[in-house]
PDB file of N, CA and C in Angstrom:
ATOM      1  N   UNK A   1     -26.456 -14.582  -1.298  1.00  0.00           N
ATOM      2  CA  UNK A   1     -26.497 -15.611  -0.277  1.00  0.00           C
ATOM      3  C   UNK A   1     -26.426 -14.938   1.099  1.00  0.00           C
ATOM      4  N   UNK A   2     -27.445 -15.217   1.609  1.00  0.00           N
ATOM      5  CA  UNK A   2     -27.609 -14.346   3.566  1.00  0.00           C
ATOM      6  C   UNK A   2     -26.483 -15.685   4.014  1.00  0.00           C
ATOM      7  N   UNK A   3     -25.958 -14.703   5.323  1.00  0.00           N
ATOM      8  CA  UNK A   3     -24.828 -15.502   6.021  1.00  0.00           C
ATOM      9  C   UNK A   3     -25.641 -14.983   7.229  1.00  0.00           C
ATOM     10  N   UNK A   4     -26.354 -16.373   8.317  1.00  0.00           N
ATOM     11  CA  UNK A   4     -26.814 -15.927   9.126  1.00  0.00           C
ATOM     12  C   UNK A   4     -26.047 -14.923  10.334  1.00  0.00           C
ATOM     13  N   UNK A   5     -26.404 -13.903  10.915  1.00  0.00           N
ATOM     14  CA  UNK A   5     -25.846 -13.242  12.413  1.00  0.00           C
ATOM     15  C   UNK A   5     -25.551 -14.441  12.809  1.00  0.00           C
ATOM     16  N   UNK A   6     -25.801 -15.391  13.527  1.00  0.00           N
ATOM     17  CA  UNK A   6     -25.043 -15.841  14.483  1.00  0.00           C
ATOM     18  C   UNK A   6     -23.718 -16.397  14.179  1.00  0.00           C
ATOM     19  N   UNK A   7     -23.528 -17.173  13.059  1.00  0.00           N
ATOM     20  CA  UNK A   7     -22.199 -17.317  12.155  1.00  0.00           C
ATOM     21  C   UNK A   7     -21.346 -15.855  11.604  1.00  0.00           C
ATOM     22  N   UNK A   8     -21.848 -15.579  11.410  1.00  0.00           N
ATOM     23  CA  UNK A   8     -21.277 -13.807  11.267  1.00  0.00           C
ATOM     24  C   UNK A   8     -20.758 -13.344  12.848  1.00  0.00           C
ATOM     25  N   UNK A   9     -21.299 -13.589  13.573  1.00  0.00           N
ATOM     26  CA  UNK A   9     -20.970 -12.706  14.956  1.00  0.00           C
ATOM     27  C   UNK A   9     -19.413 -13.615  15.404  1.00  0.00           C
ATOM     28  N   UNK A  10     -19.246 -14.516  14.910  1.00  0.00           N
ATOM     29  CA  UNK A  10     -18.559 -15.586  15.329  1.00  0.00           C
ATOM     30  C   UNK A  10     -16.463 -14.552  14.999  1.00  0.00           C
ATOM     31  N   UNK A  11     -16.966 -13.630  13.600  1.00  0.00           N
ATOM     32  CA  UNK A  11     -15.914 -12.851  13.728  1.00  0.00           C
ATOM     33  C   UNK A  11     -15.446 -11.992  15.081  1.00  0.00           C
ATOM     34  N   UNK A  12     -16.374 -11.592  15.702  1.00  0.00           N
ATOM     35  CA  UNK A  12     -15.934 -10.601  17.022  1.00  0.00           C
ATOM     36  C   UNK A  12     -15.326 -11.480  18.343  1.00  0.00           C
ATOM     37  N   UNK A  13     -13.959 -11.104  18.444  1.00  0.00           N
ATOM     38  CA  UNK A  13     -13.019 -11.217  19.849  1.00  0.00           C
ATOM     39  C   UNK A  13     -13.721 -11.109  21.224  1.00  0.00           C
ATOM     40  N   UNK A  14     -14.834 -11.674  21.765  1.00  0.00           N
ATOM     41  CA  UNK A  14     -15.093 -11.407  22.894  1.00  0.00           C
ATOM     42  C   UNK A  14     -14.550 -10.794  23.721  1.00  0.00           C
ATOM     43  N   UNK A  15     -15.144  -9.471  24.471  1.00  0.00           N
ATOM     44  CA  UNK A  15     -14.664  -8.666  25.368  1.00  0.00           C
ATOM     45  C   UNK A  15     -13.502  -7.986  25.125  1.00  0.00           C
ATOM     46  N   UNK A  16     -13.632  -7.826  23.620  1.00  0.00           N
ATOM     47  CA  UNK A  16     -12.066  -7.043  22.934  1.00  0.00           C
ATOM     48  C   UNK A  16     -12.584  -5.392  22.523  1.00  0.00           C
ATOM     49  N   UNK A  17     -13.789  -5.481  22.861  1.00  0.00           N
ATOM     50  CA  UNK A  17     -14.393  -3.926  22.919  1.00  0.00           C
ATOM     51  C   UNK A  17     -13.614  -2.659  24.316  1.00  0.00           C
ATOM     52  N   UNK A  18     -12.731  -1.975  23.801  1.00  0.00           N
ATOM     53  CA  UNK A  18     -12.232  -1.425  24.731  1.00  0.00           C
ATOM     54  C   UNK A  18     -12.142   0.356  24.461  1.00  0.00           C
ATOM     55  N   UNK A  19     -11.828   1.118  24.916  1.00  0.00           N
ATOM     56  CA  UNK A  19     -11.581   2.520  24.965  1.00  0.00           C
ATOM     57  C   UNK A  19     -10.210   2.712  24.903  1.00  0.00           C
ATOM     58  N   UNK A  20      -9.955   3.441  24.246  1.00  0.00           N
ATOM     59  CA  UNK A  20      -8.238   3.275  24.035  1.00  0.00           C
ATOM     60  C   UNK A  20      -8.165   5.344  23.982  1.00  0.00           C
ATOM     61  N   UNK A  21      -6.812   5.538  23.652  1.00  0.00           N
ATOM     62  CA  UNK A  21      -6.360   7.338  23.769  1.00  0.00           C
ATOM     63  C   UNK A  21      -6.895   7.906  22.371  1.00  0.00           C
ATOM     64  N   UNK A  22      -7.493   7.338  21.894  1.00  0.00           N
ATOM     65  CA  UNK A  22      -8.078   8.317  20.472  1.00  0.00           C
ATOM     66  C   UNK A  22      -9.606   7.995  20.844  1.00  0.00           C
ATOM     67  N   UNK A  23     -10.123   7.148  20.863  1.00  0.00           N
ATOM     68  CA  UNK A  23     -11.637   6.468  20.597  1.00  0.00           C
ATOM     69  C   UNK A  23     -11.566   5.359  21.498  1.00  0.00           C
ATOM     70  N   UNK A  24     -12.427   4.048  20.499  1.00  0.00           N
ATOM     71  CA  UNK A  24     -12.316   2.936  21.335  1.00  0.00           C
ATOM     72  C   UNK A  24     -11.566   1.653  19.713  1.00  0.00           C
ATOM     73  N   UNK A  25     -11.635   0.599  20.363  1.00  0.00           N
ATOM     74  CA  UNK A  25     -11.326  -0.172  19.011  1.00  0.00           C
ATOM     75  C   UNK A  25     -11.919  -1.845  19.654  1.00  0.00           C
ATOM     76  N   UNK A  26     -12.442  -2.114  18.373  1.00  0.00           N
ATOM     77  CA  UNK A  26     -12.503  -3.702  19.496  1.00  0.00           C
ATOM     78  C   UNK A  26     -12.157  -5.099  18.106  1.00  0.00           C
ATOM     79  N   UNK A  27     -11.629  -6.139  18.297  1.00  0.00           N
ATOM     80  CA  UNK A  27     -11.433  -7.171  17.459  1.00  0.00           C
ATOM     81  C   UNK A  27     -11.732  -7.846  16.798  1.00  0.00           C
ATOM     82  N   UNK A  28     -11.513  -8.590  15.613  1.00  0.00           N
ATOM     83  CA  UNK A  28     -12.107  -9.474  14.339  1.00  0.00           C
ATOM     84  C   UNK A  28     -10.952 -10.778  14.202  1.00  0.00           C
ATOM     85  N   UNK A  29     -11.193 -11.865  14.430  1.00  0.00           N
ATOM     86  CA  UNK A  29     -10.376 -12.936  13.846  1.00  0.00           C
ATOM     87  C   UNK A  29     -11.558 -13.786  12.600  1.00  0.00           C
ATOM     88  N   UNK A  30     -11.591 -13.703  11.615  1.00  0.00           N
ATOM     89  CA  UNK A  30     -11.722 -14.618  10.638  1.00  0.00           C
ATOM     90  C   UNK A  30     -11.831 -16.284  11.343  1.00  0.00           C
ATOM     91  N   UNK A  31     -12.867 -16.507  11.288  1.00  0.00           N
ATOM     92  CA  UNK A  31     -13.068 -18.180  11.912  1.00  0.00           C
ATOM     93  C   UNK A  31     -13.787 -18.972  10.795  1.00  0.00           C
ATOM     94  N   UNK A  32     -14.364 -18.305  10.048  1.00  0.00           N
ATOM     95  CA  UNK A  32     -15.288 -19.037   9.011  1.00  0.00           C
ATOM     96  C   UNK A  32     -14.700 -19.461   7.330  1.00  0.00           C
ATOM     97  N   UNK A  33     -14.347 -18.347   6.419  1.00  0.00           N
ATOM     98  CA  UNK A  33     -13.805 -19.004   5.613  1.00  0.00           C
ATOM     99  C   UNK A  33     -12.581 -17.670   5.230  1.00  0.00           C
ATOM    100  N   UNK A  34     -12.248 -17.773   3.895  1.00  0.00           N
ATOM    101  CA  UNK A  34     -11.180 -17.001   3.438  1.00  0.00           C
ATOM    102  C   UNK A  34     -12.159 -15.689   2.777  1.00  0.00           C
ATOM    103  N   UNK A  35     -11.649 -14.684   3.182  1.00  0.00           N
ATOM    104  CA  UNK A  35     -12.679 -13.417   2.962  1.00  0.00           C
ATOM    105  C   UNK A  35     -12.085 -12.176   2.254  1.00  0.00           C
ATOM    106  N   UNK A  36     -12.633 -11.747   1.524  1.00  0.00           N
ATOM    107  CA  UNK A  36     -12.208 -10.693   0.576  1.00  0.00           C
ATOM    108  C   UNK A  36     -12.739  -9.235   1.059  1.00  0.00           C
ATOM    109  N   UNK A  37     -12.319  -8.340   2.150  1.00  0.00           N
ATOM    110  CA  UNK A  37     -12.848  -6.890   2.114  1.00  0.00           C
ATOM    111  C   UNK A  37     -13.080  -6.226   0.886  1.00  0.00           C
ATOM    112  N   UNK A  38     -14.226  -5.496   0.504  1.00  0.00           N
ATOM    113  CA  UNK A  38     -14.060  -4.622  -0.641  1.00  0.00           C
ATOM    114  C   UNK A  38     -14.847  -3.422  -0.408  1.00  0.00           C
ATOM    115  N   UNK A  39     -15.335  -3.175   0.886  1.00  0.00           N
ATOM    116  CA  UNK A  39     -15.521  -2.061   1.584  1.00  0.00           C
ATOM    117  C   UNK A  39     -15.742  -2.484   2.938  1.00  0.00           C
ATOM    118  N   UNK A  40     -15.710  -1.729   3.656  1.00  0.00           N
ATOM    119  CA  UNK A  40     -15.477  -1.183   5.290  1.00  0.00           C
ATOM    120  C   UNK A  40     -15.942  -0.309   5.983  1.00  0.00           C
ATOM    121  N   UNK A  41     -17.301  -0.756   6.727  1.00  0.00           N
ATOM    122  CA  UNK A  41     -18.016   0.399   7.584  1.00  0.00           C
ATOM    123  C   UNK A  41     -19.108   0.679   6.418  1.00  0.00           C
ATOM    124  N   UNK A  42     -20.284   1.410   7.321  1.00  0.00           N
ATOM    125  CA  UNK A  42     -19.845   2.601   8.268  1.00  0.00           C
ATOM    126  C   UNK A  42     -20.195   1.319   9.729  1.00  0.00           C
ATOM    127  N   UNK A  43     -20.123   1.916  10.554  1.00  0.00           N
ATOM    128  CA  UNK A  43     -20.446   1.115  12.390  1.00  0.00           C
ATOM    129  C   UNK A  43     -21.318   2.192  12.761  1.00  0.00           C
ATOM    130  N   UNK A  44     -22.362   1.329  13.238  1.00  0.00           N
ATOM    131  CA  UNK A  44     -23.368   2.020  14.664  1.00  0.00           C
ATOM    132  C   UNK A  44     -22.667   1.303  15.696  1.00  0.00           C
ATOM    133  N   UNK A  45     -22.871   2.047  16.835  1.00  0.00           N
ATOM    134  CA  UNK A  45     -22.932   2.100  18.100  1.00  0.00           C
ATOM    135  C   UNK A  45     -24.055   2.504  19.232  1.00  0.00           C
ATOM    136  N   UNK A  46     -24.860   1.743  19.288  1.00  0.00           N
ATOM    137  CA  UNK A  46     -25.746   2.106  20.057  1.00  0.00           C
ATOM    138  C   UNK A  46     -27.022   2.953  19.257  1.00  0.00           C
ATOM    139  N   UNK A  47     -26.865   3.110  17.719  1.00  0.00           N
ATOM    140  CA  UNK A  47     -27.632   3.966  16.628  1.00  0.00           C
ATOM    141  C   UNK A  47     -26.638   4.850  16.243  1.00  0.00           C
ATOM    142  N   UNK A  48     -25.983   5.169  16.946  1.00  0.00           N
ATOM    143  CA  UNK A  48     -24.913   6.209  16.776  1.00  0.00           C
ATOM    144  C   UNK A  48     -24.247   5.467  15.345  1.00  0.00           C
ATOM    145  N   UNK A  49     -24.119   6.935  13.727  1.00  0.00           N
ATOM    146  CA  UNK A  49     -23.497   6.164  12.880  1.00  0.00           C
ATOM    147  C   UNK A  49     -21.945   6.594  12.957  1.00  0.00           C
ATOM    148  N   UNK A  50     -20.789   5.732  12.542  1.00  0.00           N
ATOM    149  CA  UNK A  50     -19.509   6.340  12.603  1.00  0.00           C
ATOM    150  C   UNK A  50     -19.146   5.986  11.173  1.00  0.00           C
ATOM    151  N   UNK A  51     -18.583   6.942  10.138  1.00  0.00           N
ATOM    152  CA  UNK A  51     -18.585   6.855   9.091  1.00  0.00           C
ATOM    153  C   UNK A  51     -16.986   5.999   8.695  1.00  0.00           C
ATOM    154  N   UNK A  52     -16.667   5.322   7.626  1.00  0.00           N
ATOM    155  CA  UNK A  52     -15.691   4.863   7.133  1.00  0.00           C
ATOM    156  C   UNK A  52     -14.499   5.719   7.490  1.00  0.00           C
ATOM    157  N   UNK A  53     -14.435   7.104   7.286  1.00  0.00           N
ATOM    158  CA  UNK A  53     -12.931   7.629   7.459  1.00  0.00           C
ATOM    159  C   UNK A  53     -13.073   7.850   9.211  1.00  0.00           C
ATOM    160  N   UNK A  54     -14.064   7.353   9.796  1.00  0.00           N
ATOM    161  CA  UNK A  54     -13.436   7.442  11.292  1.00  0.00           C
ATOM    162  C   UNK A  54     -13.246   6.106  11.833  1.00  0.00           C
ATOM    163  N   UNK A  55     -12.651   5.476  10.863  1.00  0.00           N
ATOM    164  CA  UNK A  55     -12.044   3.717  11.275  1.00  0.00           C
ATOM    165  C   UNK A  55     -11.141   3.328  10.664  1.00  0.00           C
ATOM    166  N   UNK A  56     -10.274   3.021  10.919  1.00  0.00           N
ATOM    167  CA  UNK A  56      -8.605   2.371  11.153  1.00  0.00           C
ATOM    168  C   UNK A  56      -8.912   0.786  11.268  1.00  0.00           C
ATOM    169  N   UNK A  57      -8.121   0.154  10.143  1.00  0.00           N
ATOM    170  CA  UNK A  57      -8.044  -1.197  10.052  1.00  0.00           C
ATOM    171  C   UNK A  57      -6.409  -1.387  10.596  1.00  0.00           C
ATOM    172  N   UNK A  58      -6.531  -2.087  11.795  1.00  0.00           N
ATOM    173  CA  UNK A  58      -4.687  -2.494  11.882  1.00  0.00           C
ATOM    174  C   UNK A  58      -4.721  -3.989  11.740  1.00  0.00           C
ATOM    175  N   UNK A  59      -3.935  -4.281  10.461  1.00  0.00           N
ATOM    176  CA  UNK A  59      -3.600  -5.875  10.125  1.00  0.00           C
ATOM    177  C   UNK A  59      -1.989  -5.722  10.434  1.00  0.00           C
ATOM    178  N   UNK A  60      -1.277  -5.809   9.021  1.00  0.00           N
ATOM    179  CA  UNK A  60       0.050  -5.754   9.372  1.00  0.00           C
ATOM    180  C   UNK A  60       0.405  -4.939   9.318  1.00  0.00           C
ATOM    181  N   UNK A  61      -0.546  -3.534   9.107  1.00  0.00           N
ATOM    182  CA  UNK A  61      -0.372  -2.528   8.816  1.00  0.00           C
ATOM    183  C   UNK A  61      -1.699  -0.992   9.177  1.00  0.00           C
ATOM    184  N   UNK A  62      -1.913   0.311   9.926  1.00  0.00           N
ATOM    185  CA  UNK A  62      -2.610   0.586   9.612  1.00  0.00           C
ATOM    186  C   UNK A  62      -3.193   1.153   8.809  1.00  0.00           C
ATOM    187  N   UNK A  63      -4.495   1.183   8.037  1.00  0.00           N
ATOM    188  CA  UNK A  63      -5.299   1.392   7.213  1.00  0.00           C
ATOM    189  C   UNK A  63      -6.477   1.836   7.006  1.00  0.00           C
ATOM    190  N   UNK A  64      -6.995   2.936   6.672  1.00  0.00           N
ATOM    191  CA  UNK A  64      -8.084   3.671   6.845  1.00  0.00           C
ATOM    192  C   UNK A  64      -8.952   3.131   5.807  1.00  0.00           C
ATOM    193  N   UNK A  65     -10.036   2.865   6.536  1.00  0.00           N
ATOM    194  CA  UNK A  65     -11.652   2.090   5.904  1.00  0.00           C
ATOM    195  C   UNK A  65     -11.395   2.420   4.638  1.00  0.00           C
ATOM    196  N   UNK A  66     -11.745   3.642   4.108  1.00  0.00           N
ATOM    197  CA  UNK A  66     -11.673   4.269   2.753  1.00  0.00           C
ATOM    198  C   UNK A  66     -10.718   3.454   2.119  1.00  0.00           C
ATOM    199  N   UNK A  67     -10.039   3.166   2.300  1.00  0.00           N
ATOM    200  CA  UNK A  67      -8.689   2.742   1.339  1.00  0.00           C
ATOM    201  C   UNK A  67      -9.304   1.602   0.760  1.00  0.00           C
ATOM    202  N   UNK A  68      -9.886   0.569   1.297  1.00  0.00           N
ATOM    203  CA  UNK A  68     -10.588  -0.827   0.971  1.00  0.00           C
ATOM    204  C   UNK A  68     -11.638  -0.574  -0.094  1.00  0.00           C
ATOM    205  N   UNK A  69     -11.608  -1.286  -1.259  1.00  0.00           N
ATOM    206  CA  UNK A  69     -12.349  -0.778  -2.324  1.00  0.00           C
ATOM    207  C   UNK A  69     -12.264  -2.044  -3.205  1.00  0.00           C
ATOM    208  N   UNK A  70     -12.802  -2.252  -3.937  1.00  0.00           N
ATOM    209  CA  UNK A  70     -12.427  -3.568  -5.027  1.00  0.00           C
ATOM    210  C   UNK A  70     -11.384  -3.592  -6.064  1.00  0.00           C
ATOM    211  N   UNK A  71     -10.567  -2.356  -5.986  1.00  0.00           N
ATOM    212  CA  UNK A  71      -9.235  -2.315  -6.705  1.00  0.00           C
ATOM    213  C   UNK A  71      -7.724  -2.330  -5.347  1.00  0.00           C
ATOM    214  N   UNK A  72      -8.822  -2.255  -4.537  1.00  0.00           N
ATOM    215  CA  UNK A  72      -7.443  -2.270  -3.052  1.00  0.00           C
ATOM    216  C   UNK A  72      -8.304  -2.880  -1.995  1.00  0.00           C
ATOM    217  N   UNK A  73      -8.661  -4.165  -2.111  1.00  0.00           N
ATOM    218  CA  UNK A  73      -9.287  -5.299  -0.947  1.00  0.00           C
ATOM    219  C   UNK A  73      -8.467  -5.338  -0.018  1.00  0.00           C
ATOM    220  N   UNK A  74      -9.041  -5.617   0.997  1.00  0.00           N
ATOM    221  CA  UNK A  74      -8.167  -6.761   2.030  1.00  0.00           C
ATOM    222  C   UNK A  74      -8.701  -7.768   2.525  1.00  0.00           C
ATOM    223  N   UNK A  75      -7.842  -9.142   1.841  1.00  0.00           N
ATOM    224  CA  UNK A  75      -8.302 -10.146   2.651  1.00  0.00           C
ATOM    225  C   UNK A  75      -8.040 -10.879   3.655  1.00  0.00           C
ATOM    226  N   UNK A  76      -8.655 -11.661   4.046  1.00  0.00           N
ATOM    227  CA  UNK A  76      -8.708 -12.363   5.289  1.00  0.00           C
ATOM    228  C   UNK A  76      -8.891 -13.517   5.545  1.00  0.00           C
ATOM    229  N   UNK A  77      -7.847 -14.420   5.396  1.00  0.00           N
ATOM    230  CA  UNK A  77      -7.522 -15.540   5.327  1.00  0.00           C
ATOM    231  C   UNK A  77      -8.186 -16.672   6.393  1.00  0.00           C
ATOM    232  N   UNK A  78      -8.875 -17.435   6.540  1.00  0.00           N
ATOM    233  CA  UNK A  78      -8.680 -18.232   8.184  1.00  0.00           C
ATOM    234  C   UNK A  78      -7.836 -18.163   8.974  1.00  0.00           C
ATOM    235  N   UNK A  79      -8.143 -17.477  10.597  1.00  0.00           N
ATOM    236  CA  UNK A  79      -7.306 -16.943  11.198  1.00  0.00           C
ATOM    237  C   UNK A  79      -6.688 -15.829  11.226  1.00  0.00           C
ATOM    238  N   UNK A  80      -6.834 -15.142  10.596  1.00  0.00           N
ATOM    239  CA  UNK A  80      -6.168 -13.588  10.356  1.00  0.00           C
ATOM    240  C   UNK A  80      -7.230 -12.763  11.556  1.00  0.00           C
ATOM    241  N   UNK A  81      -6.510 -11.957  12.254  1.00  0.00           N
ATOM    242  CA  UNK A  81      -6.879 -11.544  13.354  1.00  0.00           C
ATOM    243  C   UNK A  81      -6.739  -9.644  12.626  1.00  0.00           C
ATOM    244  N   UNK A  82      -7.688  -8.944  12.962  1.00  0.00           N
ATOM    245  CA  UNK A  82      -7.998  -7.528  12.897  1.00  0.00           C
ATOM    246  C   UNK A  82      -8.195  -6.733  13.420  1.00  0.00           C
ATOM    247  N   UNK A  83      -7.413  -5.602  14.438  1.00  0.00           N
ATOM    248  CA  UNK A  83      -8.054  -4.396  14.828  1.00  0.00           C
ATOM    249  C   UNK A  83      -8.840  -3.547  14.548  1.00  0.00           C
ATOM    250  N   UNK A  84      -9.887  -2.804  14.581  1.00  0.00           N
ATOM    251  CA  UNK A  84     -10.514  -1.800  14.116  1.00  0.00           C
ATOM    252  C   UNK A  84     -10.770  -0.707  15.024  1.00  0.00           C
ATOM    253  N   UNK A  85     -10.238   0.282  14.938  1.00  0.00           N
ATOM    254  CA  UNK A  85     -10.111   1.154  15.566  1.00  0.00           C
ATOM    255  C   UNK A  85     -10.866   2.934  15.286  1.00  0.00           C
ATOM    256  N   UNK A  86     -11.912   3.326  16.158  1.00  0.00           N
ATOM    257  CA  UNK A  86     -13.058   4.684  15.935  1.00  0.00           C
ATOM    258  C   UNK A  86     -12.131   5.487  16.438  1.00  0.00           C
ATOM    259  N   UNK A  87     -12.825   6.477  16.082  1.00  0.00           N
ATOM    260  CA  UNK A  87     -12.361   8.257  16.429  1.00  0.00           C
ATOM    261  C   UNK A  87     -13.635   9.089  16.478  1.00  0.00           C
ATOM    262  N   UNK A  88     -13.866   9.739  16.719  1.00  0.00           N
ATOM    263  CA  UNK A  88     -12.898  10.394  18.272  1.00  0.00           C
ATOM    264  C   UNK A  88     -13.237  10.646  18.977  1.00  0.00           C
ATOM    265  N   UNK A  89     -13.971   9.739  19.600  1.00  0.00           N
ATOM    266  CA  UNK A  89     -15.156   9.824  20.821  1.00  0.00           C
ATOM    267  C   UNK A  89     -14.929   8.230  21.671  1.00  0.00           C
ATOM    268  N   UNK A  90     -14.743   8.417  23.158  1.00  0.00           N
ATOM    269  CA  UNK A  90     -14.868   7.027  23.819  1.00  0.00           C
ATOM    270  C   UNK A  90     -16.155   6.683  24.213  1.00  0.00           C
ATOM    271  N   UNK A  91     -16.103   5.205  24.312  1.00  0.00           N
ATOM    272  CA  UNK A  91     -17.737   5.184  24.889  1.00  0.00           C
ATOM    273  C   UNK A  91     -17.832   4.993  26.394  1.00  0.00           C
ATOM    274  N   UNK A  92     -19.122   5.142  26.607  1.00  0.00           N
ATOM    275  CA  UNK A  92     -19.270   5.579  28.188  1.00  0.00           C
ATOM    276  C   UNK A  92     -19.220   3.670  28.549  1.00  0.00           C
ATOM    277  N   UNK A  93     -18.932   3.948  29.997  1.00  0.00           N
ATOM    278  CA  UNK A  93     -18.714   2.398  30.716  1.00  0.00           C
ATOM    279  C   UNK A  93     -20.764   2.024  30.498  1.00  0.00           C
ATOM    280  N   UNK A  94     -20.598   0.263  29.782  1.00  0.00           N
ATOM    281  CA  UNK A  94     -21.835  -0.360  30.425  1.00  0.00           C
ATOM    282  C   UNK A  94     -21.971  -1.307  29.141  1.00  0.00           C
ATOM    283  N   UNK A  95     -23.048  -1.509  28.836  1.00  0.00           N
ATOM    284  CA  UNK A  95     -23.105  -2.559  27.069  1.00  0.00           C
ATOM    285  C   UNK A  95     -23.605  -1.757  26.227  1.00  0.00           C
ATOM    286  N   UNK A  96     -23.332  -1.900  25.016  1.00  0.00           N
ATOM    287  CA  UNK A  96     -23.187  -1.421  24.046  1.00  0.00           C
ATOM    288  C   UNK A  96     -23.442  -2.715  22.649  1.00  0.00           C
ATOM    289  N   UNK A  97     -24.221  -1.976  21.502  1.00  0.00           N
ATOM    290  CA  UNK A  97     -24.152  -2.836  20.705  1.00  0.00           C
ATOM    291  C   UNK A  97     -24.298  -2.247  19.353  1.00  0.00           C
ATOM    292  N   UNK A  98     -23.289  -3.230  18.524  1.00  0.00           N
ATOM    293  CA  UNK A  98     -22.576  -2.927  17.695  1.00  0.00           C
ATOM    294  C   UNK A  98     -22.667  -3.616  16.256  1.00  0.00           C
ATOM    295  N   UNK A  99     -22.500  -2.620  15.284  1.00  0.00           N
ATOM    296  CA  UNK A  99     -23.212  -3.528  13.580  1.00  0.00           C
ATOM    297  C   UNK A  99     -21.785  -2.643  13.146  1.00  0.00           C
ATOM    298  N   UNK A 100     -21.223  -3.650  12.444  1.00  0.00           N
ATOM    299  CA  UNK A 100     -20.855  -3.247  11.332  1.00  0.00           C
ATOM    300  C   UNK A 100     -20.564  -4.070   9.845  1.00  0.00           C
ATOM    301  N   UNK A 101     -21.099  -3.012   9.159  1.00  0.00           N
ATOM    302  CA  UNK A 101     -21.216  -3.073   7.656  1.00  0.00           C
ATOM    303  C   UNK A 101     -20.161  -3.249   6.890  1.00  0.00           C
ATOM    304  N   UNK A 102     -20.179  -4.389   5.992  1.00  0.00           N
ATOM    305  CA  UNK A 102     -18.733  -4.911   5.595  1.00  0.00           C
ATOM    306  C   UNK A 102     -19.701  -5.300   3.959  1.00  0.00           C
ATOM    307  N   UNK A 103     -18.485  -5.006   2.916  1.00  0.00           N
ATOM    308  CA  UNK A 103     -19.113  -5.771   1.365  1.00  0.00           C
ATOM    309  C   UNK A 103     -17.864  -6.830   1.534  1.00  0.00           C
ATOM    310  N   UNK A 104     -18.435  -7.769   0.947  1.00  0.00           N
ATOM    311  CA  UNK A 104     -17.099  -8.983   0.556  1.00  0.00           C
ATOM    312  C   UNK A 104     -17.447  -9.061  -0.967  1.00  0.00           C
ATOM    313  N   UNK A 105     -16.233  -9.540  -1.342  1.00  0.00           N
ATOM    314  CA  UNK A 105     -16.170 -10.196  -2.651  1.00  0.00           C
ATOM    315  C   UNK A 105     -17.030 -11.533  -3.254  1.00  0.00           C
ATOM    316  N   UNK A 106     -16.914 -12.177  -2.187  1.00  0.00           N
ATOM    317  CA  UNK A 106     -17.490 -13.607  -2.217  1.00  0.00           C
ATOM    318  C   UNK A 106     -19.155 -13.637  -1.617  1.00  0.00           C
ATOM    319  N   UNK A 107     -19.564 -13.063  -0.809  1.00  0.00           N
ATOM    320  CA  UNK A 107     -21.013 -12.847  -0.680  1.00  0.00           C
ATOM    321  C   UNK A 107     -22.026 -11.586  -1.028  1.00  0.00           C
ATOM    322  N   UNK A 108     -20.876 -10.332  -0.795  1.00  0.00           N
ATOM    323  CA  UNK A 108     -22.221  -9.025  -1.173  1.00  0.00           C
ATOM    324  C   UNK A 108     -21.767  -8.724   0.810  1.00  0.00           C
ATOM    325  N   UNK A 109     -22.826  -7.833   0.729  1.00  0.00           N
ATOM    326  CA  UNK A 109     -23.044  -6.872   2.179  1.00  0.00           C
ATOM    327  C   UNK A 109     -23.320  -8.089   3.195  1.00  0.00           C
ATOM    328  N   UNK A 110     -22.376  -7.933   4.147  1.00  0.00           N
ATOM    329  CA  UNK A 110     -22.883  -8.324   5.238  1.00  0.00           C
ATOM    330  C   UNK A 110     -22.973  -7.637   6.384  1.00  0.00           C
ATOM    331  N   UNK A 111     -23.402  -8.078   7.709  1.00  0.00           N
ATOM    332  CA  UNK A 111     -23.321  -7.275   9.108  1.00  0.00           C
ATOM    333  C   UNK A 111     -23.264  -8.275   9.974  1.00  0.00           C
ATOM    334  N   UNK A 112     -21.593  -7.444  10.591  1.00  0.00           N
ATOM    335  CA  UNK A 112     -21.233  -8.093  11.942  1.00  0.00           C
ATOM    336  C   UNK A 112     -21.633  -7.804  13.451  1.00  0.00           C
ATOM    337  N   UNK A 113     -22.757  -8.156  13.710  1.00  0.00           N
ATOM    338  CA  UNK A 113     -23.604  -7.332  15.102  1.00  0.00           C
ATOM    339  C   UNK A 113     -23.121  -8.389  15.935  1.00  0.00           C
ATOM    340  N   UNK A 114     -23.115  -7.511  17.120  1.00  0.00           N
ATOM    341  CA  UNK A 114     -22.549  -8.282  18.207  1.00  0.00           C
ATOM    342  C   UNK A 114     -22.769  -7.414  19.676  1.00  0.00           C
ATOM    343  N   UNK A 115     -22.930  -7.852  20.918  1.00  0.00           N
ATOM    344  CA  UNK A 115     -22.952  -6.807  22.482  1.00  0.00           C
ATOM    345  C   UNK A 115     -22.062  -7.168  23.263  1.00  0.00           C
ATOM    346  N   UNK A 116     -21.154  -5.782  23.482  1.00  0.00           N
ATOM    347  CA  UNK A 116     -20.212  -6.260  24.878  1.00  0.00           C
ATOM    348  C   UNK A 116     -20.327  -5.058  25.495  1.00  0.00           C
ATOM    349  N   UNK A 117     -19.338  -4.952  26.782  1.00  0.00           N
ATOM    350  CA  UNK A 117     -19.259  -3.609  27.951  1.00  0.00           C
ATOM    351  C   UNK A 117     -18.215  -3.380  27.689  1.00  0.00           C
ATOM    352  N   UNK A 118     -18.249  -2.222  27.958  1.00  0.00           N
ATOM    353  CA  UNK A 118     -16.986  -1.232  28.649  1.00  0.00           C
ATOM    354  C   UNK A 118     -16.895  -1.232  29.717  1.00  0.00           C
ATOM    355  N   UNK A 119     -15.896  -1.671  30.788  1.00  0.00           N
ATOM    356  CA  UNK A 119     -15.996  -1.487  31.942  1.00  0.00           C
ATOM    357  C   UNK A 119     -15.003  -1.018  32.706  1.00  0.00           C
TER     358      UNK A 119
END
């Protein structure tokens, strides 16, 4: 079952794309239904690929992409809010746009594309 981009994009925190002291990290709140991670990443940036072990999931806890697998999911309830956090490169100030590759339990592969700035 395709889950159109624009309902998909609906996960990304507007203007929560930021540069932080390792990389950059930007936000996910769950708005659509109850969601099962069972892999995580990889993310382009601009084409640029960033592989699974250079992303950090912070829920209640942090968690490296890799760890998410279909014997160690994470889900995501309505409303559950998500950090995701790259290494180890910041991005330069301006827009930028961004896919990332997620498997769920309940649909198969999806992609969360979305454009914001650094400024």
């Amino acid at each position: 079952m395709a889950i159109p981009t624009a309902l998909l994009r609906r996960f990304y925190v507007r203007n929560s794309l930021q540069n932080n002291d390792e990389g950059f990290s930007f936000k996910l709140t769950n708005r659509i239904a109850p969601t099962t991670l069972v892999s995580l990443g990889p993310v382009e940036i601009d084409g640029a690929l960033y592989a699974p072990d250079q992303l950090t999931v912070i829920s209640n806890h942090p968690r490296s992409a890799t760890d998410i697998r279909e014997g160690s999911p994470l889900f995501l309830p309505i409303g559950k809010k998500i950090l995701l956090s790259l290494m180890p490169n910041q991005l330069k100030q301006g827009n930028h746009h961004v896919v990332l590759h997620a498997v769920t339990l309940e649909v198969g592969p999806v992609m969360i594309e979305f454009d914001d700035a650094i400024t």
